[in-house]
PDB file of N, CA and C in Angstrom:
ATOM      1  N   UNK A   1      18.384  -7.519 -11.298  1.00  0.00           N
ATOM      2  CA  UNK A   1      18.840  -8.326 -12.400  1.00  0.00           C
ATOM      3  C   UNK A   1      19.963  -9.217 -11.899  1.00  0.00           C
ATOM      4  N   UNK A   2      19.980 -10.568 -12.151  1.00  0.00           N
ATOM      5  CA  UNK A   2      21.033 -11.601 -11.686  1.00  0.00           C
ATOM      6  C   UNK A   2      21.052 -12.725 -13.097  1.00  0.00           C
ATOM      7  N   UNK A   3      22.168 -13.159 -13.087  1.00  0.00           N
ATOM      8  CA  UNK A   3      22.111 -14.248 -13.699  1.00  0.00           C
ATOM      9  C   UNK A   3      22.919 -15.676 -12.947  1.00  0.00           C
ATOM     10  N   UNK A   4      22.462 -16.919 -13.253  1.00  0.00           N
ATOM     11  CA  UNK A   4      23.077 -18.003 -12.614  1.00  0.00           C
ATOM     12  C   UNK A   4      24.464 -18.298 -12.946  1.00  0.00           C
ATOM     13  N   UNK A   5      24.751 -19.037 -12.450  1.00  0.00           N
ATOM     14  CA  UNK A   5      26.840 -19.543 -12.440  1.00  0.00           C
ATOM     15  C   UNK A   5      26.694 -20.688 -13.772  1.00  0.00           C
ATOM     16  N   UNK A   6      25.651 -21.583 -13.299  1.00  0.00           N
ATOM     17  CA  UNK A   6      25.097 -22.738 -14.786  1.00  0.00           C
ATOM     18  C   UNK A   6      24.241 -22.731 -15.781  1.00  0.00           C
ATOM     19  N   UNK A   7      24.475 -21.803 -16.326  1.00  0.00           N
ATOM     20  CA  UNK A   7      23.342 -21.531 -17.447  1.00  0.00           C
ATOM     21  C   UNK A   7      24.030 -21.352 -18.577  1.00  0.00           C
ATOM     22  N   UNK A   8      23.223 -21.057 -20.348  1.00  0.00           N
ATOM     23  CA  UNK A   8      24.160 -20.998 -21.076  1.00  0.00           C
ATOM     24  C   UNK A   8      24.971 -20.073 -21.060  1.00  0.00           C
ATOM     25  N   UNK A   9      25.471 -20.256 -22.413  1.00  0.00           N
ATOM     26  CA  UNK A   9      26.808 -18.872 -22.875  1.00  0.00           C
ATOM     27  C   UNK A   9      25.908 -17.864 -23.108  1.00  0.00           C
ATOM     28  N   UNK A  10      25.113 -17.975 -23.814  1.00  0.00           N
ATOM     29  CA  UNK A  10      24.581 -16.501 -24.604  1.00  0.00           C
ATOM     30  C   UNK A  10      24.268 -15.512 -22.957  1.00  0.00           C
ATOM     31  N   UNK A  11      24.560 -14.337 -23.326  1.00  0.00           N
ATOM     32  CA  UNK A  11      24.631 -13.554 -22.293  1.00  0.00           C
ATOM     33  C   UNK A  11      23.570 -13.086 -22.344  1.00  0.00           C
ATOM     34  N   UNK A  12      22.851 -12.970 -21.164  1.00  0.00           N
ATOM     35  CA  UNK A  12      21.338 -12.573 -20.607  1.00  0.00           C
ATOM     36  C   UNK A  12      21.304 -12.700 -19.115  1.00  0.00           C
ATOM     37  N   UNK A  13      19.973 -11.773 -18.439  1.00  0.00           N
ATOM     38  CA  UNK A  13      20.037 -11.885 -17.304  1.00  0.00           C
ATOM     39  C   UNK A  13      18.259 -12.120 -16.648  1.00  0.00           C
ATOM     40  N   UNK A  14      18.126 -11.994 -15.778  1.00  0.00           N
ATOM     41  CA  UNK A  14      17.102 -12.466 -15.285  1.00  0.00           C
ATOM     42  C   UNK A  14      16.532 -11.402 -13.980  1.00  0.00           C
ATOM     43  N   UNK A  15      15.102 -11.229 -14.238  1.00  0.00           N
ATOM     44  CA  UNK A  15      14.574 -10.166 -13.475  1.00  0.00           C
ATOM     45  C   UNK A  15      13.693 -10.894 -12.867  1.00  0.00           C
ATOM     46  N   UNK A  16      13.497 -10.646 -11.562  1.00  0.00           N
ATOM     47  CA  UNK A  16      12.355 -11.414 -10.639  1.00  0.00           C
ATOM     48  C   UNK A  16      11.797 -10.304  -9.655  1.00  0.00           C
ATOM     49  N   UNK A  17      10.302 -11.005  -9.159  1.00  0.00           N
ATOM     50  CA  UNK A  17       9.342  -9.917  -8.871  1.00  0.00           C
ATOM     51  C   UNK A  17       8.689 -10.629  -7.971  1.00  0.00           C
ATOM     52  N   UNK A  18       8.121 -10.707  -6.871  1.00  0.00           N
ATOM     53  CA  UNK A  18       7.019 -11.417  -5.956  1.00  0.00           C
ATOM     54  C   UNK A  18       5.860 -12.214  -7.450  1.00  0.00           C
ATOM     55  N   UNK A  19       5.803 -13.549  -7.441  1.00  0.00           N
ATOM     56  CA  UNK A  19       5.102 -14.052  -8.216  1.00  0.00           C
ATOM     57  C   UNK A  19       5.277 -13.605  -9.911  1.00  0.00           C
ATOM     58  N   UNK A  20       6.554 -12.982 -10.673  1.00  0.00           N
ATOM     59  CA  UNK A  20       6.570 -13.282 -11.734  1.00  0.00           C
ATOM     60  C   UNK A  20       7.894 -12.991 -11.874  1.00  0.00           C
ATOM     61  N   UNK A  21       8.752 -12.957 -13.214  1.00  0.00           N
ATOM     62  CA  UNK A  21       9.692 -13.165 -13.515  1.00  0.00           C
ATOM     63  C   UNK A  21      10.034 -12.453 -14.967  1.00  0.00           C
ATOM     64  N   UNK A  22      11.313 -12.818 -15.602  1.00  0.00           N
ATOM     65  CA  UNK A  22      11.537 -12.457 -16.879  1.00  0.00           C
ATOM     66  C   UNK A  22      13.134 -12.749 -17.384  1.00  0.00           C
ATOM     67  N   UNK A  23      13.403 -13.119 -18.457  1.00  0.00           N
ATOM     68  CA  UNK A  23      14.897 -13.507 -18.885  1.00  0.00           C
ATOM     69  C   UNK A  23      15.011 -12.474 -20.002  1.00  0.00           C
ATOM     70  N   UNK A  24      16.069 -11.942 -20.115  1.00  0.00           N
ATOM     71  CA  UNK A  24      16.028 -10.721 -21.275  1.00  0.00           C
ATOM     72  C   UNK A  24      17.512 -11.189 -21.798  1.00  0.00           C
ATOM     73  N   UNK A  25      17.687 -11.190 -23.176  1.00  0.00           N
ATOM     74  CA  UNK A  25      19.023 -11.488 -23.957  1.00  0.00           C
ATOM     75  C   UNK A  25      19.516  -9.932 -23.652  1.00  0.00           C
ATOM     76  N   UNK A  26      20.913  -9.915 -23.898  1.00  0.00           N
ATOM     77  CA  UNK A  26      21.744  -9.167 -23.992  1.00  0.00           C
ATOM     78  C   UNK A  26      22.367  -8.833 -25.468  1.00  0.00           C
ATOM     79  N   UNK A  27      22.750 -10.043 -25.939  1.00  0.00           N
ATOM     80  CA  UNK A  27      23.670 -10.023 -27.266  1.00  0.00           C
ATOM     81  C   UNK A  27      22.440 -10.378 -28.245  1.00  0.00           C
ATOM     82  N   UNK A  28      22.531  -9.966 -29.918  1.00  0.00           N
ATOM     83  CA  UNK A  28      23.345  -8.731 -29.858  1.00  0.00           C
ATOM     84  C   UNK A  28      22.589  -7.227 -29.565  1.00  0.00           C
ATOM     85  N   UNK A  29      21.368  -7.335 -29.104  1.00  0.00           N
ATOM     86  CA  UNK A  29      20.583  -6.167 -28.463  1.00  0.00           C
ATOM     87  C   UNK A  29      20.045  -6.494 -26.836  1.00  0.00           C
ATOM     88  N   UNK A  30      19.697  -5.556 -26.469  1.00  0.00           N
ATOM     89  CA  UNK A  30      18.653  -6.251 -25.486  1.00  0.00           C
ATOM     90  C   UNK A  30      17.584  -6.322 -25.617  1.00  0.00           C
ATOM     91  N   UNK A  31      16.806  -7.676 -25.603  1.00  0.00           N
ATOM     92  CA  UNK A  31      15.692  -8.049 -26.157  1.00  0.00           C
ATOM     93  C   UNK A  31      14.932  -9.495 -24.766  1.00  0.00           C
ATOM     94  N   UNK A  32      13.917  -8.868 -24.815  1.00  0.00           N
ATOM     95  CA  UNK A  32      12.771 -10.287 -23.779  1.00  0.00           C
ATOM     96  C   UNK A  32      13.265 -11.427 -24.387  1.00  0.00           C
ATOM     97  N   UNK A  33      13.592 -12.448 -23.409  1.00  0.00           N
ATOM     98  CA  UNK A  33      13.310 -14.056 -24.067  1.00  0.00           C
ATOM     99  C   UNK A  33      12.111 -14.683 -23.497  1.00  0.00           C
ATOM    100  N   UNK A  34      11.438 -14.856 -22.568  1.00  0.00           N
ATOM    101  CA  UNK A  34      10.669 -15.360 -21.457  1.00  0.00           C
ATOM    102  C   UNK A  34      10.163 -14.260 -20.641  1.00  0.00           C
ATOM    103  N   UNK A  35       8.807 -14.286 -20.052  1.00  0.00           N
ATOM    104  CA  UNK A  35       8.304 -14.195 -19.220  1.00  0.00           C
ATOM    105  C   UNK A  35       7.214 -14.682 -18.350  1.00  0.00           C
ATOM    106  N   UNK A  36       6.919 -14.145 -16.666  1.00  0.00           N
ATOM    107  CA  UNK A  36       5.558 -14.466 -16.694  1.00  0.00           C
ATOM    108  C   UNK A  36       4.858 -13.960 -15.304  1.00  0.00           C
ATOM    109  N   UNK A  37       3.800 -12.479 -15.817  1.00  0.00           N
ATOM    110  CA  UNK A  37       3.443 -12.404 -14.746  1.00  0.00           C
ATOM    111  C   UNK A  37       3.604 -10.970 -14.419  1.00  0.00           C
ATOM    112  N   UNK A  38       4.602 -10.321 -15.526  1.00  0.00           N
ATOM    113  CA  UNK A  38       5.092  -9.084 -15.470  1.00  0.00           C
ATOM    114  C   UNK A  38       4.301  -8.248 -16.624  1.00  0.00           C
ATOM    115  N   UNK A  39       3.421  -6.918 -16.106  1.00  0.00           N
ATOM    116  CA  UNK A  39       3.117  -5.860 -17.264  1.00  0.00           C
ATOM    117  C   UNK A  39       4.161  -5.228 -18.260  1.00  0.00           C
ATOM    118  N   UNK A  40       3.622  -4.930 -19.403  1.00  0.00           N
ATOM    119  CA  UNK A  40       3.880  -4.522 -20.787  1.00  0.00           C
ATOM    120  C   UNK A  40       5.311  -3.373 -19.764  1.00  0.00           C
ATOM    121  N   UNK A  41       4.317  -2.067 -18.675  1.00  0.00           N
ATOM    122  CA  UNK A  41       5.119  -1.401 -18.149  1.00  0.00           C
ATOM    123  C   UNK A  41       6.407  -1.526 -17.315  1.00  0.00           C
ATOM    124  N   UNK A  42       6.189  -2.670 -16.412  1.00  0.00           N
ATOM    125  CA  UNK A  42       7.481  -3.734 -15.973  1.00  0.00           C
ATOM    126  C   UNK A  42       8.191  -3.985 -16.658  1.00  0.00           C
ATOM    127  N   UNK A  43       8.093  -4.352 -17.471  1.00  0.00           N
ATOM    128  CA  UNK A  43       8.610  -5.446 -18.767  1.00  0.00           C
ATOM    129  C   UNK A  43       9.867  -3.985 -19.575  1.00  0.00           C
ATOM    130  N   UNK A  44       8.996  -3.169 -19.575  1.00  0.00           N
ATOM    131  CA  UNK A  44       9.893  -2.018 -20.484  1.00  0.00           C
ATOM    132  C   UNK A  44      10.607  -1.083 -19.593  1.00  0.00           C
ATOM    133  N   UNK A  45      10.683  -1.302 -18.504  1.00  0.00           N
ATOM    134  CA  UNK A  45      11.041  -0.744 -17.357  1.00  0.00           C
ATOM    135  C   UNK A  45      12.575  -1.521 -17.220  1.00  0.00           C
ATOM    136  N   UNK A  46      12.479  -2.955 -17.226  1.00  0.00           N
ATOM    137  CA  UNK A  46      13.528  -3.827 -16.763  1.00  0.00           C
ATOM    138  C   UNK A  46      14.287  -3.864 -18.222  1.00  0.00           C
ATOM    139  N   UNK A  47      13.712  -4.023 -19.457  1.00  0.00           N
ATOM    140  CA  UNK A  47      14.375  -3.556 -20.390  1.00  0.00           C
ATOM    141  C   UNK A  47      15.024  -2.283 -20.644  1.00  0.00           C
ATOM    142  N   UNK A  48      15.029  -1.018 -20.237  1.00  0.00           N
ATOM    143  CA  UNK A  48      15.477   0.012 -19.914  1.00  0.00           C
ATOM    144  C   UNK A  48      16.555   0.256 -18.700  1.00  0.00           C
ATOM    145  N   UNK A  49      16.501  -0.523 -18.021  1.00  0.00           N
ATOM    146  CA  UNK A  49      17.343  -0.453 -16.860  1.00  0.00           C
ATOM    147  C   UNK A  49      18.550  -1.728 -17.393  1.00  0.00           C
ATOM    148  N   UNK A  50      18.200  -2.639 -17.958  1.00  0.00           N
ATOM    149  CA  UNK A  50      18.970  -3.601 -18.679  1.00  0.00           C
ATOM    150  C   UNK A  50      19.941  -2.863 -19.840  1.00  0.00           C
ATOM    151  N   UNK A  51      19.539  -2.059 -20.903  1.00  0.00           N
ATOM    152  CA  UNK A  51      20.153  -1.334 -21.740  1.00  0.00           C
ATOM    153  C   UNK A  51      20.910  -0.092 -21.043  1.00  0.00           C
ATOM    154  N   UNK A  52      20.467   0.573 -19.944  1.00  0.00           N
ATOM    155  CA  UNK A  52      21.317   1.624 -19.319  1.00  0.00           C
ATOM    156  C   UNK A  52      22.740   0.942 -18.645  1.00  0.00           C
ATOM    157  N   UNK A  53      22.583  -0.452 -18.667  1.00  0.00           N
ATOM    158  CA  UNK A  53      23.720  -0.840 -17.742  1.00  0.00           C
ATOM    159  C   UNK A  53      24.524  -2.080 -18.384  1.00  0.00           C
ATOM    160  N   UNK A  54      23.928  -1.986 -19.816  1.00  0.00           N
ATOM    161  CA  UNK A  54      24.757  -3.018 -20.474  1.00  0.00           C
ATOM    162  C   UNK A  54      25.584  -3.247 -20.277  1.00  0.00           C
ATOM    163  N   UNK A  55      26.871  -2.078 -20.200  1.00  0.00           N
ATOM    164  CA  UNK A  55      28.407  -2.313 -20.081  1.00  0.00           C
ATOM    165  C   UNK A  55      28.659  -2.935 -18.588  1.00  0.00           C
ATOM    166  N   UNK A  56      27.918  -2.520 -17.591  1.00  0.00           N
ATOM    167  CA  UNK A  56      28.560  -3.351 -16.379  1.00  0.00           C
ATOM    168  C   UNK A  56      27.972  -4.784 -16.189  1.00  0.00           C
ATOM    169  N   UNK A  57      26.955  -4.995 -16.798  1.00  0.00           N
ATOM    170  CA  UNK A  57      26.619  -6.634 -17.203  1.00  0.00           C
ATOM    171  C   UNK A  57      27.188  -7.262 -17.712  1.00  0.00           C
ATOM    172  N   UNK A  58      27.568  -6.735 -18.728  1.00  0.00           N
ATOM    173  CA  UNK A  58      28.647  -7.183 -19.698  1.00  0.00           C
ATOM    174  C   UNK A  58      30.023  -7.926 -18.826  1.00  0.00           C
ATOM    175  N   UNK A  59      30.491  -6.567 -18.088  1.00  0.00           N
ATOM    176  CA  UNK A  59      31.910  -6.815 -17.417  1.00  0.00           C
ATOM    177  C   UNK A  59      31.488  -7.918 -16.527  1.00  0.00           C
ATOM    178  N   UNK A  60      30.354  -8.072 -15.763  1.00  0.00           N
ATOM    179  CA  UNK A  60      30.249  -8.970 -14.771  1.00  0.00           C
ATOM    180  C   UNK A  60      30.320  -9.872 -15.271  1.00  0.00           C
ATOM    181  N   UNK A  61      29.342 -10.334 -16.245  1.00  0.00           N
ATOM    182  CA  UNK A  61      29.318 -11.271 -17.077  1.00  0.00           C
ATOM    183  C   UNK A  61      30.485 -12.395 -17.264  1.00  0.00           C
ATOM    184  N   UNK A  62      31.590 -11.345 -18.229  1.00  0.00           N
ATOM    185  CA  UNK A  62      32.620 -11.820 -18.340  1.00  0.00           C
ATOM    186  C   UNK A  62      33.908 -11.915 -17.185  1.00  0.00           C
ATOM    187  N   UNK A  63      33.484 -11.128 -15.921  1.00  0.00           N
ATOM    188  CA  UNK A  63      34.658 -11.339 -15.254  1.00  0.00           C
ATOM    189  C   UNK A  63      33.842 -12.963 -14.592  1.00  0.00           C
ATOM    190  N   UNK A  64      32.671 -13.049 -14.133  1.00  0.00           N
ATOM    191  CA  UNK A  64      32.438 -14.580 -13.732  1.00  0.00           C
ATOM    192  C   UNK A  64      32.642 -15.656 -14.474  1.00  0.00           C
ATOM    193  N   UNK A  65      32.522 -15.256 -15.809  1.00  0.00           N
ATOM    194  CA  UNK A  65      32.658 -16.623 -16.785  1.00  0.00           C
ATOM    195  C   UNK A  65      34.528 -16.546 -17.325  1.00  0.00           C
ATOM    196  N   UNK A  66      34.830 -15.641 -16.949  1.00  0.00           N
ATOM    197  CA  UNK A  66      36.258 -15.443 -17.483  1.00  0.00           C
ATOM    198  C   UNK A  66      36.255 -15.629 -18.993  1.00  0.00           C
ATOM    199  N   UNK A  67      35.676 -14.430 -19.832  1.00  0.00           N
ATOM    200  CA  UNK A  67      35.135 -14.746 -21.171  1.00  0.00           C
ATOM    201  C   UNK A  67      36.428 -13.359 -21.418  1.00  0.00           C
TER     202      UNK A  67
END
């Protein structure tokens, strides 16, 4: 999971895979925005690993954006 330096505010991050991808919101749940290329099981996998680690996304989040 990574997110870019220029992208919007709303906090979300981004999962990538050999040939597919996925953007998942953060606020105010974690929830899919985009995908493509990734199974139902991927998909709920990276959402699960996204919600186990909210809080240090979070902190990263805000220590890069200085939020």
């Amino acid at each position: 999971m990574f997110f870019f330096s220029r992208e919007e505010t709303r906090v979300h991050v981004h999962v990538a895979h050999p040939d597919a991808e996925a953007k998942f919101w953060l606020t105010p749940t974690v929830a899919l925005a985009t995908y493509t290329g990734l199974s139902s099981g991927q998909l709920n996998e990276a959402q699960n690993v996204g919600q186990a680690h909210i809080k240090e996304i979070h902190d990263a989040w805000n220590f890069h954006f200085g939020a």
